[in-house]
N, C-alpha and C. Protein backbone atom coordinates (compact mmCIF):
# COMPACT_ATOMS: atom_id res chain seq x y z
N UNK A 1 1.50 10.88 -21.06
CA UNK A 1 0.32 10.12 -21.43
C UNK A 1 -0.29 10.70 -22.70
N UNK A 2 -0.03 12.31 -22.68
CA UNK A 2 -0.93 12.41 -23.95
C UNK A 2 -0.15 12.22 -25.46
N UNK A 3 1.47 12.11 -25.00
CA UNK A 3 1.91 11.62 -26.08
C UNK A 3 2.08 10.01 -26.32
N UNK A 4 1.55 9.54 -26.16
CA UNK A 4 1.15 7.43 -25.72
C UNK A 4 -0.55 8.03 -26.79
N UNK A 5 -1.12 8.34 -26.68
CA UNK A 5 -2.60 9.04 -27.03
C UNK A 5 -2.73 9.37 -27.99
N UNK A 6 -1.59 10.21 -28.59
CA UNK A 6 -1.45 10.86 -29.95
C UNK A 6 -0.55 9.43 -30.97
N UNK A 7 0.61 8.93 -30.31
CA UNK A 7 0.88 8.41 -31.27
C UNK A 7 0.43 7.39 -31.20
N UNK A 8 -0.46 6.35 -30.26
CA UNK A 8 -0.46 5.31 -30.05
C UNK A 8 0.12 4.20 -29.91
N UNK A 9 1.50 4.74 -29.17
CA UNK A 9 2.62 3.57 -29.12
C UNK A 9 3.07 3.59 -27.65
N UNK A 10 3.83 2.92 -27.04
CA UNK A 10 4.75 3.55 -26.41
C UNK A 10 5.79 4.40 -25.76
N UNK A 11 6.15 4.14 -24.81
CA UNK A 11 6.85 5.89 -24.35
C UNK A 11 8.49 5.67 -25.48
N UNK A 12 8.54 4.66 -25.36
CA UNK A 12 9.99 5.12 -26.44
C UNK A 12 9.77 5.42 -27.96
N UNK A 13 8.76 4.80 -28.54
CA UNK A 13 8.41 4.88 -30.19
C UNK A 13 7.31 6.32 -29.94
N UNK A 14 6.73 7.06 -28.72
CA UNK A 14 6.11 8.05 -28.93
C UNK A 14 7.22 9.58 -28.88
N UNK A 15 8.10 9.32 -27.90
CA UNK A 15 9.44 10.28 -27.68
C UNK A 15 10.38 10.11 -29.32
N UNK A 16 10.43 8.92 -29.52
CA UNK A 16 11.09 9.30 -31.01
C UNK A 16 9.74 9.83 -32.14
N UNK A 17 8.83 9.54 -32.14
CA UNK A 17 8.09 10.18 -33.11
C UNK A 17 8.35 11.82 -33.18
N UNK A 18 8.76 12.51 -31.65
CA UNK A 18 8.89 13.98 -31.76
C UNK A 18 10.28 14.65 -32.31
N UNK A 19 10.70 13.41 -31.91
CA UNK A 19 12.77 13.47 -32.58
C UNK A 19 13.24 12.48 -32.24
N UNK A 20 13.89 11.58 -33.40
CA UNK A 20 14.65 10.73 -33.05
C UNK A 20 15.31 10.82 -31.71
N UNK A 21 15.95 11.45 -31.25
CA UNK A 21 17.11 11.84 -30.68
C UNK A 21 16.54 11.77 -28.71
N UNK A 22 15.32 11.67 -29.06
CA UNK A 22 14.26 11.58 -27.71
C UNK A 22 13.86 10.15 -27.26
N UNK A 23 14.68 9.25 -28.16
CA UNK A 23 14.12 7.75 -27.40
C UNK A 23 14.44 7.85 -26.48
N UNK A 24 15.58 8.25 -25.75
CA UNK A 24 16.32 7.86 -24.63
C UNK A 24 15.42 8.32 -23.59
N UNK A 25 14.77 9.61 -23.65
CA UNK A 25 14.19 9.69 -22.71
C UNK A 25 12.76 8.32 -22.62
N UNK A 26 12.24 7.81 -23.38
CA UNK A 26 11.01 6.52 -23.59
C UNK A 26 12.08 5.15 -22.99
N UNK A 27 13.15 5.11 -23.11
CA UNK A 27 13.89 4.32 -22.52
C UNK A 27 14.07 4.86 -21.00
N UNK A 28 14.24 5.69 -20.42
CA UNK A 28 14.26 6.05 -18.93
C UNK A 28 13.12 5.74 -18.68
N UNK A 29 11.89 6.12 -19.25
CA UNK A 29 10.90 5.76 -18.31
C UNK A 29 10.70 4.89 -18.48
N UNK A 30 10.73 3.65 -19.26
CA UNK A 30 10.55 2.49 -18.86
C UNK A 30 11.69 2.06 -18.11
N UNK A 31 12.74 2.16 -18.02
CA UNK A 31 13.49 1.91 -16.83
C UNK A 31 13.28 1.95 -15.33
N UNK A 32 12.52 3.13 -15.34
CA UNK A 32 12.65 3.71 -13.91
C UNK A 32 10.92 2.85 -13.67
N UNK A 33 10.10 2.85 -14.56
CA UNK A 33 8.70 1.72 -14.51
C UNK A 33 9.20 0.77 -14.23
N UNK A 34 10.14 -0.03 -14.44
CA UNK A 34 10.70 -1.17 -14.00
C UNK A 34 11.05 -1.64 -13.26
N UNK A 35 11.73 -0.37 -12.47
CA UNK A 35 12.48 -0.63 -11.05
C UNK A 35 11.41 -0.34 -9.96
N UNK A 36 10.52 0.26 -9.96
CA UNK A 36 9.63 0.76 -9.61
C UNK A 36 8.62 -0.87 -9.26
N UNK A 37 8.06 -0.89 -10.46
CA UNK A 37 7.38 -2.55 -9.72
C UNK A 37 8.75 -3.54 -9.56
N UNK A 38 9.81 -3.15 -9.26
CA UNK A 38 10.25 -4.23 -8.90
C UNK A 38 10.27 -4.22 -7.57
N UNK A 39 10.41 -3.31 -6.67
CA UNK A 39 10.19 -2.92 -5.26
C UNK A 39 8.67 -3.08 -4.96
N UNK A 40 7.74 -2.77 -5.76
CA UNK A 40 6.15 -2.36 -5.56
C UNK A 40 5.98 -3.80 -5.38
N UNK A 41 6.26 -4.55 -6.39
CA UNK A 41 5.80 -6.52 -6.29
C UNK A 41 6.18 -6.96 -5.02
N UNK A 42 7.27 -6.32 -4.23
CA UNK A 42 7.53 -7.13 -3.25
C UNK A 42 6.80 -6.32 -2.29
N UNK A 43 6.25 -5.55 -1.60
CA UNK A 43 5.24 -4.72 -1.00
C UNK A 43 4.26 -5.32 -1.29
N UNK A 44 3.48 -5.40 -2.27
CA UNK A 44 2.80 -6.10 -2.17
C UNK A 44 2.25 -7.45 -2.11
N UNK A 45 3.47 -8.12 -2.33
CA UNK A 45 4.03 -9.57 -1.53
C UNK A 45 4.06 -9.49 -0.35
N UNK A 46 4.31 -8.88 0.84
CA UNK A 46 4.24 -8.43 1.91
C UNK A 46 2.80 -8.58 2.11
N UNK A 47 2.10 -7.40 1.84
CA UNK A 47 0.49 -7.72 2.20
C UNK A 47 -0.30 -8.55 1.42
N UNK A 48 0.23 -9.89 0.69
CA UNK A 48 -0.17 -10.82 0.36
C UNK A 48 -0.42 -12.00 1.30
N UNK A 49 1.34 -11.82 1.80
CA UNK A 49 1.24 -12.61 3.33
C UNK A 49 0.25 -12.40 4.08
N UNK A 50 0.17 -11.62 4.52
CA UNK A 50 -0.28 -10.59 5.83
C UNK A 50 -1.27 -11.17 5.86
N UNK A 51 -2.21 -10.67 4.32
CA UNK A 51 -3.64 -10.86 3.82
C UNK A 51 -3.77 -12.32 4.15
N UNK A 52 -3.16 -13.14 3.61
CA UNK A 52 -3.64 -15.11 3.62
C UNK A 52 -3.50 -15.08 4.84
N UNK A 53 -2.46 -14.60 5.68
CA UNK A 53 -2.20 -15.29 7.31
C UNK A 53 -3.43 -14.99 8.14
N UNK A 54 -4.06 -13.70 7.77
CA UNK A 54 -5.30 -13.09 8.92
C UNK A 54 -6.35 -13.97 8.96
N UNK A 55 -6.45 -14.80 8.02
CA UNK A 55 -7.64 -15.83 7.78
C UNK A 55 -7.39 -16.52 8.87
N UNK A 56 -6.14 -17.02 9.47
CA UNK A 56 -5.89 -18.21 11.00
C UNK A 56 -5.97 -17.51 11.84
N UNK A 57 -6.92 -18.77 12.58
CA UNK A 57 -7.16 -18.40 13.88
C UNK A 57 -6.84 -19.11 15.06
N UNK A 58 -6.14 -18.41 15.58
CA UNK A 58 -5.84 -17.04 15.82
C UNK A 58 -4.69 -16.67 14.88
N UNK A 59 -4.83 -15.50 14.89
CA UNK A 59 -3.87 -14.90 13.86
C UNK A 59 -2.24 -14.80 14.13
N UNK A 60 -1.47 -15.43 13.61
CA UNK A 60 0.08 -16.24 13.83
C UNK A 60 0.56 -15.00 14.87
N UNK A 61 0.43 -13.56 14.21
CA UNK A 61 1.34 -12.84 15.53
C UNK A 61 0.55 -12.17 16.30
N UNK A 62 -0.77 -13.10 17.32
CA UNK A 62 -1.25 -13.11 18.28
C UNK A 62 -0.68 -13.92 19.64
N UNK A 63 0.29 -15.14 18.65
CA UNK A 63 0.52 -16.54 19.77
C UNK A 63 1.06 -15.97 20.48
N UNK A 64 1.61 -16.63 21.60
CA UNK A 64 2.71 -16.47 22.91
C UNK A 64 3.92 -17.12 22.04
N UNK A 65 4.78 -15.99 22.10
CA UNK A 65 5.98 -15.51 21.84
C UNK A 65 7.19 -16.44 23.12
N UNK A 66 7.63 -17.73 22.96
CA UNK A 66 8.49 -17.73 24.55
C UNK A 66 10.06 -17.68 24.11
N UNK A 67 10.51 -16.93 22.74
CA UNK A 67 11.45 -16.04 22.76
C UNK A 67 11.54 -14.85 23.18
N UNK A 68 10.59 -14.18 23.65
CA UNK A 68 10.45 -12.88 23.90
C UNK A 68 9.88 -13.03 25.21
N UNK A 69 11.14 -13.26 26.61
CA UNK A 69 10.41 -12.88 28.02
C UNK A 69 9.91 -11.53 28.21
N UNK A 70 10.32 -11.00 27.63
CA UNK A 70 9.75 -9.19 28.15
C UNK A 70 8.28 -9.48 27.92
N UNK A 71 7.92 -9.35 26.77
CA UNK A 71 6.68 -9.65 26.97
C UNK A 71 5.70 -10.79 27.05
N UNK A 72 6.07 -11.92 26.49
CA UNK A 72 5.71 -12.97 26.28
C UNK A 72 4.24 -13.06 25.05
N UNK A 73 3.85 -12.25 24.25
CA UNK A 73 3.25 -12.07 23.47
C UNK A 73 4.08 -11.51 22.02
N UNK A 74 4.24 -11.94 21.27
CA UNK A 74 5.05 -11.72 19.78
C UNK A 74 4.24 -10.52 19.29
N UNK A 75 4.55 -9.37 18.87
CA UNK A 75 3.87 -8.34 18.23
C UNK A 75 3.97 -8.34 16.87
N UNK A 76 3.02 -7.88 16.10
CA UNK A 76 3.04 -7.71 14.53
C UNK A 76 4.49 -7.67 14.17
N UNK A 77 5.28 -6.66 14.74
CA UNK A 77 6.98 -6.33 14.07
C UNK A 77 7.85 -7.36 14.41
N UNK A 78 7.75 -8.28 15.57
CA UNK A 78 8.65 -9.24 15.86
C UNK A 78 8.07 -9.96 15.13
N UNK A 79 6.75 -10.27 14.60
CA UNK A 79 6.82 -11.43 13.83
C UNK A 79 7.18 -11.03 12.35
N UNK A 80 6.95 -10.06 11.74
CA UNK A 80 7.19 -9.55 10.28
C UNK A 80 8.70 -9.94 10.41
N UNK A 81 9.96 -9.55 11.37
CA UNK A 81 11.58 -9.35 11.22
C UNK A 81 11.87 -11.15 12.12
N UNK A 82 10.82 -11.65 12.69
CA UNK A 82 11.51 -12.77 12.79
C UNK A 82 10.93 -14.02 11.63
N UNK A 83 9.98 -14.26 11.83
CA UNK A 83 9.09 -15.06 11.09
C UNK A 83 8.96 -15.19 9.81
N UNK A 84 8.58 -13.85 9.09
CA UNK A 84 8.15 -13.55 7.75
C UNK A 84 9.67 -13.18 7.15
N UNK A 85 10.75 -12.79 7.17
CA UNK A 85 11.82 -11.84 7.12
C UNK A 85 13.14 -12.98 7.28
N UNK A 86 12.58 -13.57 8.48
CA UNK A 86 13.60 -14.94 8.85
C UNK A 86 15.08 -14.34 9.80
N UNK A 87 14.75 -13.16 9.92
CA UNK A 87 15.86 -12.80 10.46
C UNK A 87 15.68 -12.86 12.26
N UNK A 88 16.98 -13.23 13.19
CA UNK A 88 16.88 -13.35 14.43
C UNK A 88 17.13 -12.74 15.14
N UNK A 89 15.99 -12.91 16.32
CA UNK A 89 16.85 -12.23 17.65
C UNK A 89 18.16 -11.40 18.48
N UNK A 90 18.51 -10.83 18.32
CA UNK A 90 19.95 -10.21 18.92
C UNK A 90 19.73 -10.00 20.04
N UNK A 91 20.58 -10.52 20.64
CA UNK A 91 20.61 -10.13 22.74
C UNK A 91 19.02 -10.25 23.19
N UNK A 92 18.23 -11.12 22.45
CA UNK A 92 17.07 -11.74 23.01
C UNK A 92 16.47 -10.57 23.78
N UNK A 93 16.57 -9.29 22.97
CA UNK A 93 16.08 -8.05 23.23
C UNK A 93 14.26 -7.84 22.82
N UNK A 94 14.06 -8.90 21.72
CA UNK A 94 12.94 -8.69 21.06
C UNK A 94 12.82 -7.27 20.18
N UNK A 95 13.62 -6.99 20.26
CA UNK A 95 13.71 -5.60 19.26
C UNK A 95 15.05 -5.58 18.11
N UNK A 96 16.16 -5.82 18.41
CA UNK A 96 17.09 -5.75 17.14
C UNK A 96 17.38 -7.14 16.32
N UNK A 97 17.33 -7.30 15.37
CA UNK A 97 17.56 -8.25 14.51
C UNK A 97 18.75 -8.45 13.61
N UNK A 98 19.19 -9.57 13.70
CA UNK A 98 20.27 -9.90 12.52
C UNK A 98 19.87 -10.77 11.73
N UNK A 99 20.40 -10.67 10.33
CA UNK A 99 20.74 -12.00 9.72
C UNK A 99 20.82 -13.74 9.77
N UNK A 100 19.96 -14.64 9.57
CA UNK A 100 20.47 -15.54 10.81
C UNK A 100 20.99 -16.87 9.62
N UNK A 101 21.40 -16.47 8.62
CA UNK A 101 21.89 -17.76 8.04
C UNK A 101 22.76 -16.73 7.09
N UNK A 102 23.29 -17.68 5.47
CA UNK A 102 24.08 -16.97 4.59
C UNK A 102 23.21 -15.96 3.73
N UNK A 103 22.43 -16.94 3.32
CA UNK A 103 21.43 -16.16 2.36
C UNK A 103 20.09 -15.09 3.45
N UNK A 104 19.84 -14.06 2.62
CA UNK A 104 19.10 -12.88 3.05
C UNK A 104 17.36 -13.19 1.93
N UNK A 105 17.48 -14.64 1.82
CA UNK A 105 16.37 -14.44 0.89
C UNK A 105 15.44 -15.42 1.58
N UNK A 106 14.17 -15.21 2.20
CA UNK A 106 13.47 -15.80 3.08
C UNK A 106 12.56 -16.59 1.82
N UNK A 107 12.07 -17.89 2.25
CA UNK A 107 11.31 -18.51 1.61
C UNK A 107 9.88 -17.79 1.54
N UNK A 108 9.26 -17.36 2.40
CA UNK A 108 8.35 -16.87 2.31
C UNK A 108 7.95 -15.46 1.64
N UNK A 109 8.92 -14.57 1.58
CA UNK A 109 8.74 -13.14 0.56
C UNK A 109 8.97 -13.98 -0.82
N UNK A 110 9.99 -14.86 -0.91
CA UNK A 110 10.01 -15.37 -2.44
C UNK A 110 8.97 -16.02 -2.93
N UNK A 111 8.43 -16.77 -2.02
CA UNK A 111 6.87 -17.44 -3.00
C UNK A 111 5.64 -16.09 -3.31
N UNK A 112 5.60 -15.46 -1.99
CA UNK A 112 4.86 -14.23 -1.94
C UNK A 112 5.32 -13.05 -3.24
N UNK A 113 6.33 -12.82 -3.68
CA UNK A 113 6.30 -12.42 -4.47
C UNK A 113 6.60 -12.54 -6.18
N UNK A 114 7.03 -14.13 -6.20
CA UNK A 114 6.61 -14.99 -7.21
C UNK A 114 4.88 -14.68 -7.28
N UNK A 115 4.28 -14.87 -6.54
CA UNK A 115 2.53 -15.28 -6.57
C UNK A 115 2.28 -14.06 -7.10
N UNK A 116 2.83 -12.59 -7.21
CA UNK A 116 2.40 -10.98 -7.25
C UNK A 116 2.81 -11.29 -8.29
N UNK A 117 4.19 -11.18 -8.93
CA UNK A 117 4.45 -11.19 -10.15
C UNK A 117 3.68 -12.18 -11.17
N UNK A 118 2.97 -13.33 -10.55
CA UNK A 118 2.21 -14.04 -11.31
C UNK A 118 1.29 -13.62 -11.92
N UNK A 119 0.38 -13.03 -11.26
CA UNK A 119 -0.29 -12.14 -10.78
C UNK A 119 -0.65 -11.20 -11.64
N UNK A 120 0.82 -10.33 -12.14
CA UNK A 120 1.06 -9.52 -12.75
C UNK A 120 1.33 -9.73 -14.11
N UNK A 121 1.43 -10.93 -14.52
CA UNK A 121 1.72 -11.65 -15.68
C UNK A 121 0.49 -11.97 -16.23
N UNK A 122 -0.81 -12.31 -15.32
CA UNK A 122 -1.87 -12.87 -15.84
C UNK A 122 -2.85 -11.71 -16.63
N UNK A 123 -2.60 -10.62 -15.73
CA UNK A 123 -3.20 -9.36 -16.07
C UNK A 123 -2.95 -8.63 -17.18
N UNK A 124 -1.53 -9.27 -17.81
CA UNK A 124 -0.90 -8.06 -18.75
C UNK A 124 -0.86 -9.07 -19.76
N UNK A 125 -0.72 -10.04 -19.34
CA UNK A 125 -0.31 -10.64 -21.02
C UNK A 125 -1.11 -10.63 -22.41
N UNK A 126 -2.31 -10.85 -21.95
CA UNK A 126 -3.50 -10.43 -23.18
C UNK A 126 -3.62 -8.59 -24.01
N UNK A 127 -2.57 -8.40 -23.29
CA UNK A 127 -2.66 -6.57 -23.44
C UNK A 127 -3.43 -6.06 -22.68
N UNK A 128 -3.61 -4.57 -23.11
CA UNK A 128 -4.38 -3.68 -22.51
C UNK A 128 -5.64 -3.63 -22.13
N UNK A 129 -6.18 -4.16 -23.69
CA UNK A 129 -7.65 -4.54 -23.94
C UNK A 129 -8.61 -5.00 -22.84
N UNK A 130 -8.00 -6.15 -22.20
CA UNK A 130 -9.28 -6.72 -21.62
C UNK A 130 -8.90 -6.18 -19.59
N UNK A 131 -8.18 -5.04 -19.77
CA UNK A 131 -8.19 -4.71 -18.49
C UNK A 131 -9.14 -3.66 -18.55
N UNK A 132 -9.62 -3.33 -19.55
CA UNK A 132 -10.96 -2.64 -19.14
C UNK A 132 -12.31 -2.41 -18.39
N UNK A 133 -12.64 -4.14 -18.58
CA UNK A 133 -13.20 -4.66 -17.67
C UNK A 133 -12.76 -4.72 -16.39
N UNK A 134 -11.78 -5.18 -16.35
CA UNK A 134 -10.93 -5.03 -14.60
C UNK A 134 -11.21 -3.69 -14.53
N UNK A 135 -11.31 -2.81 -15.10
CA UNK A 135 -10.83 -1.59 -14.27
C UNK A 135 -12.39 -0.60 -13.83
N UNK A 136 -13.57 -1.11 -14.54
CA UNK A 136 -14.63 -0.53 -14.08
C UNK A 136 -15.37 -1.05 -12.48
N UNK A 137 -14.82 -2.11 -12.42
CA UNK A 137 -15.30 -2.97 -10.73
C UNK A 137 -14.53 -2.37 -9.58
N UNK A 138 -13.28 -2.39 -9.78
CA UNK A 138 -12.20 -1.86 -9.20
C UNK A 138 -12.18 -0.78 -9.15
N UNK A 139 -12.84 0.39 -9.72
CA UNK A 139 -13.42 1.95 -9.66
C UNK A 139 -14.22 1.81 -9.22
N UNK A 140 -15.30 1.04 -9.77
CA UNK A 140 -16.58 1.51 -9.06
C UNK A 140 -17.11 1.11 -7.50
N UNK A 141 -16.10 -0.27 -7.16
CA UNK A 141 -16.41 -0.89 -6.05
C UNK A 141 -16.32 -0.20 -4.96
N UNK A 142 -14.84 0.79 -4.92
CA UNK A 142 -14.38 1.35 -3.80
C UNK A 142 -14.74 3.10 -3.94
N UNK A 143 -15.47 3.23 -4.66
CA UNK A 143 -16.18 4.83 -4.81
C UNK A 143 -17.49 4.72 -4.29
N UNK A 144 -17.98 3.60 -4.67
CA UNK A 144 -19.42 3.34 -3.69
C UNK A 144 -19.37 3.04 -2.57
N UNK A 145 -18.04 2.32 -1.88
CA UNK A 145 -17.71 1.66 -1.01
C UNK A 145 -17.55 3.17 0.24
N UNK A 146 -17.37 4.29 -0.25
CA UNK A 146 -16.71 5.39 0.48
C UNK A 146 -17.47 6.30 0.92
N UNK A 147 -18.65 6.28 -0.64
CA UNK A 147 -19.91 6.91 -0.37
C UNK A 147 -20.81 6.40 0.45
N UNK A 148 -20.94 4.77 0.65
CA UNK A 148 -21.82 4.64 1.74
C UNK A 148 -21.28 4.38 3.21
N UNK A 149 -19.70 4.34 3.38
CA UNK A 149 -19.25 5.01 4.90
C UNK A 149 -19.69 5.83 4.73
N UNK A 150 -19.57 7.26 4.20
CA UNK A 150 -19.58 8.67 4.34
C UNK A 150 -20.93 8.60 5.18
N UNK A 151 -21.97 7.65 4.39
CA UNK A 151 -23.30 8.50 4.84
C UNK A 151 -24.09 7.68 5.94
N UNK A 152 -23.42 6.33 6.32
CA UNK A 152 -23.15 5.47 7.28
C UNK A 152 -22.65 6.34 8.96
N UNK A 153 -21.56 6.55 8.76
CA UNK A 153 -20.89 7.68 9.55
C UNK A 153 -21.55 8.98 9.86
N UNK A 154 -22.37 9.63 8.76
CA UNK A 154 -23.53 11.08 9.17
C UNK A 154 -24.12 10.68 9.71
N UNK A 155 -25.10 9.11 9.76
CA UNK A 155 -26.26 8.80 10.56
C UNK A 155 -25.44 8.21 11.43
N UNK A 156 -24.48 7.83 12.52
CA UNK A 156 -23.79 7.60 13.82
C UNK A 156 -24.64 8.47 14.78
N UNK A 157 -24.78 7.77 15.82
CA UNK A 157 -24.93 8.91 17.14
C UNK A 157 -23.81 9.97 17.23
N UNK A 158 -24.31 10.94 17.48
CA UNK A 158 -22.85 12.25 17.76
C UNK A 158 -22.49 12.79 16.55
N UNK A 159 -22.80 12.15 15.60
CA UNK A 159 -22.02 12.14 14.19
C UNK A 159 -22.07 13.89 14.43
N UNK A 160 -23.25 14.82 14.51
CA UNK A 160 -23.03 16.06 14.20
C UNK A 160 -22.01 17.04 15.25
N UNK A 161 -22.09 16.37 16.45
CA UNK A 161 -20.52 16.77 17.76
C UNK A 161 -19.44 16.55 17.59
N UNK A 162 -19.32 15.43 16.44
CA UNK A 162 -18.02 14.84 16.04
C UNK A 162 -17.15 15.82 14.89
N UNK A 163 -18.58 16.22 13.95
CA UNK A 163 -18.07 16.93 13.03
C UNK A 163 -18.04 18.59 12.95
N UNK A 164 -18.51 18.80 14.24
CA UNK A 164 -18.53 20.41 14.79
C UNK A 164 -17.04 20.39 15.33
N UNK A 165 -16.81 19.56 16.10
CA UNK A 165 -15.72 19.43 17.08
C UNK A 165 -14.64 19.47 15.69
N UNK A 166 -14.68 18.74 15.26
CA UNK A 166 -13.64 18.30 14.20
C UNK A 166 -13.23 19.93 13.26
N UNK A 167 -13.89 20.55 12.99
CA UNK A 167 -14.47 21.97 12.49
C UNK A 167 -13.69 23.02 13.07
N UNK A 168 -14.33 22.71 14.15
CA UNK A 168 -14.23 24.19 15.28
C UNK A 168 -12.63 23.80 16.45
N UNK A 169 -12.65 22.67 16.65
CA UNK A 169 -11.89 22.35 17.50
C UNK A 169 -12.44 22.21 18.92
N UNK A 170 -12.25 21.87 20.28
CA UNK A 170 -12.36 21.35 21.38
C UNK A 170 -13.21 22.88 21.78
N UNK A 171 -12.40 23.57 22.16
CA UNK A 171 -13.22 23.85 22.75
C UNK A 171 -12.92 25.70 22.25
N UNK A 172 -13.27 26.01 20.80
CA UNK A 172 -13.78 27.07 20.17
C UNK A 172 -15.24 27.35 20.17
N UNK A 173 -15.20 28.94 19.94
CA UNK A 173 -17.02 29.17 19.75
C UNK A 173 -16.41 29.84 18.30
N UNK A 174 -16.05 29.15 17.64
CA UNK A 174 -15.78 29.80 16.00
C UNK A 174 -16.63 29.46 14.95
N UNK A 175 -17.39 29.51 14.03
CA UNK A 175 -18.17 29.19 13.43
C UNK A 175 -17.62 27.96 12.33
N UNK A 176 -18.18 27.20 11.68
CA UNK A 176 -17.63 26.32 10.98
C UNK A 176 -16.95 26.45 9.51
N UNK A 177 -18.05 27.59 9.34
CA UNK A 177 -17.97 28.36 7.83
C UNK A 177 -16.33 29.40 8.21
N UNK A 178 -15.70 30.00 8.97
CA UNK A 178 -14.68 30.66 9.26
C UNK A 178 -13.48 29.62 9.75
N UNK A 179 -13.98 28.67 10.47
CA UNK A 179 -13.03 27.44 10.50
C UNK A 179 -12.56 26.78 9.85
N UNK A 180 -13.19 27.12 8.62
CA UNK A 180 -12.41 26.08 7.41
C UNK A 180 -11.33 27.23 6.68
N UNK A 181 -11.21 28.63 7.52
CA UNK A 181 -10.22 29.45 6.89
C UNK A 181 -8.94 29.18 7.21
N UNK A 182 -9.21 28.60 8.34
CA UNK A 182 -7.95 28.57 9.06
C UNK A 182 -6.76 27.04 8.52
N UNK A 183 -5.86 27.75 8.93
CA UNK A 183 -4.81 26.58 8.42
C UNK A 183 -4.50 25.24 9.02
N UNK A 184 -4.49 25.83 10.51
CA UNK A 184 -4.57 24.58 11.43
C UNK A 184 -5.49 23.24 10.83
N UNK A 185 -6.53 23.75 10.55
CA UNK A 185 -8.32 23.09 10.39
C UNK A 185 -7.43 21.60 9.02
N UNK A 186 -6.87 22.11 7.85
CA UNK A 186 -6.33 21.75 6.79
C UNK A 186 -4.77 20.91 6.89
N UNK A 187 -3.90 21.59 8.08
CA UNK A 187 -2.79 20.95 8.42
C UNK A 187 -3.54 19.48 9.15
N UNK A 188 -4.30 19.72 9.89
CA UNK A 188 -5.02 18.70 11.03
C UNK A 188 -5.13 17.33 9.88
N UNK A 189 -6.16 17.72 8.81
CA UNK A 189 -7.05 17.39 8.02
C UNK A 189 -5.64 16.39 6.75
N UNK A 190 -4.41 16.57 6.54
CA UNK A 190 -3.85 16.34 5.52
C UNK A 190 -2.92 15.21 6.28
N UNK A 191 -2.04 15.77 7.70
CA UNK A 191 -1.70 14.71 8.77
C UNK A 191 -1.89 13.24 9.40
């Protein structure tokens, strides 16, 4: 980044500014940037779906499932690998899935991630410039958004048993200030 900064170009015209002989590396990384949202667009095509479907009500993989006698309720994963995915049933197990036609390309990830890449087209094409604006709402929304859980959550009933407990553990008499020495406290905390 700080060589994008200094020369004001790109990763391949900033790697050759230091030596010719260094485009290649400004060519890898845009390569590997490439491949990168090309997997990322469809992820988030995924929770594009997800996102529009939660609006119905009831929400599609709430219905009664009457491919699935075991349970007779369709769960989030049988519907993502049957429904969304298009792929079927095997031994009417409700758990393993195959393939169920020639093509592996479901109508629904392809519009879903046509709509991301759209998406992604609308944002970039004007350049850099006017994502500036995008990018102060989108910072600031979800930093305020965190700060007032945080202090939402202190005023809870218990809130201060919750966060002793959380500290000290169940059932320690360790102080809180020495509890944060410990490793456990930080393994717990990163998990």
């Amino acid at each position: 980044m700080a060589l994008g900064q200094k020369f004001q170009r790109g990763p391949i015209i900033a790697f050759q500014g230091i030596n010719p002989r260094l485009g290649g590396v400004g060519w890898a990384q845009v390569y590997s940037a490439f491949i990168t949202a090309l997997y990322y667009n469809v992820i988030v095509g995924y929770a594009l779906f997800y996102f529009v479907n939660s609006f119905a009500d009831p929400m599609p993989w709430t219905k009664a499932d009457h491919d699935c006698p075991s349970t007779g309720i369709m769960s989030p994963v049988t519907y993502f690998w049957s429904n969304f995915l298009g792929y079927t049933d095997k031994d009417n197990e409700c758990q393993t899935f195959e393939a169920s036609g020639e093509s592996f390309v479901s109508g629904s990830v392809l519009v879903c991630t046509l709509v991301t890449w759209l998406l992604v087209f609308l944002s970039l094409f004007k350049g850099i410039r006017p994502l500036s604006v995008i990018v102060y709402p989108t910072f600031l929304i979800p930093a305020v958004m965190v700060v007032v859980f945080m202090i939402y959550g202190c005023t809870l009933d218990n809130a201060q048993e919750g966060f002793d407990m959380y500290l000290k553990g169940e059932d320690s008499d360790i102080p809180p200030e020495d509890a944060l020495e410990k490793a456990d406290i930080w393994i717990n905390a990163v998990a």
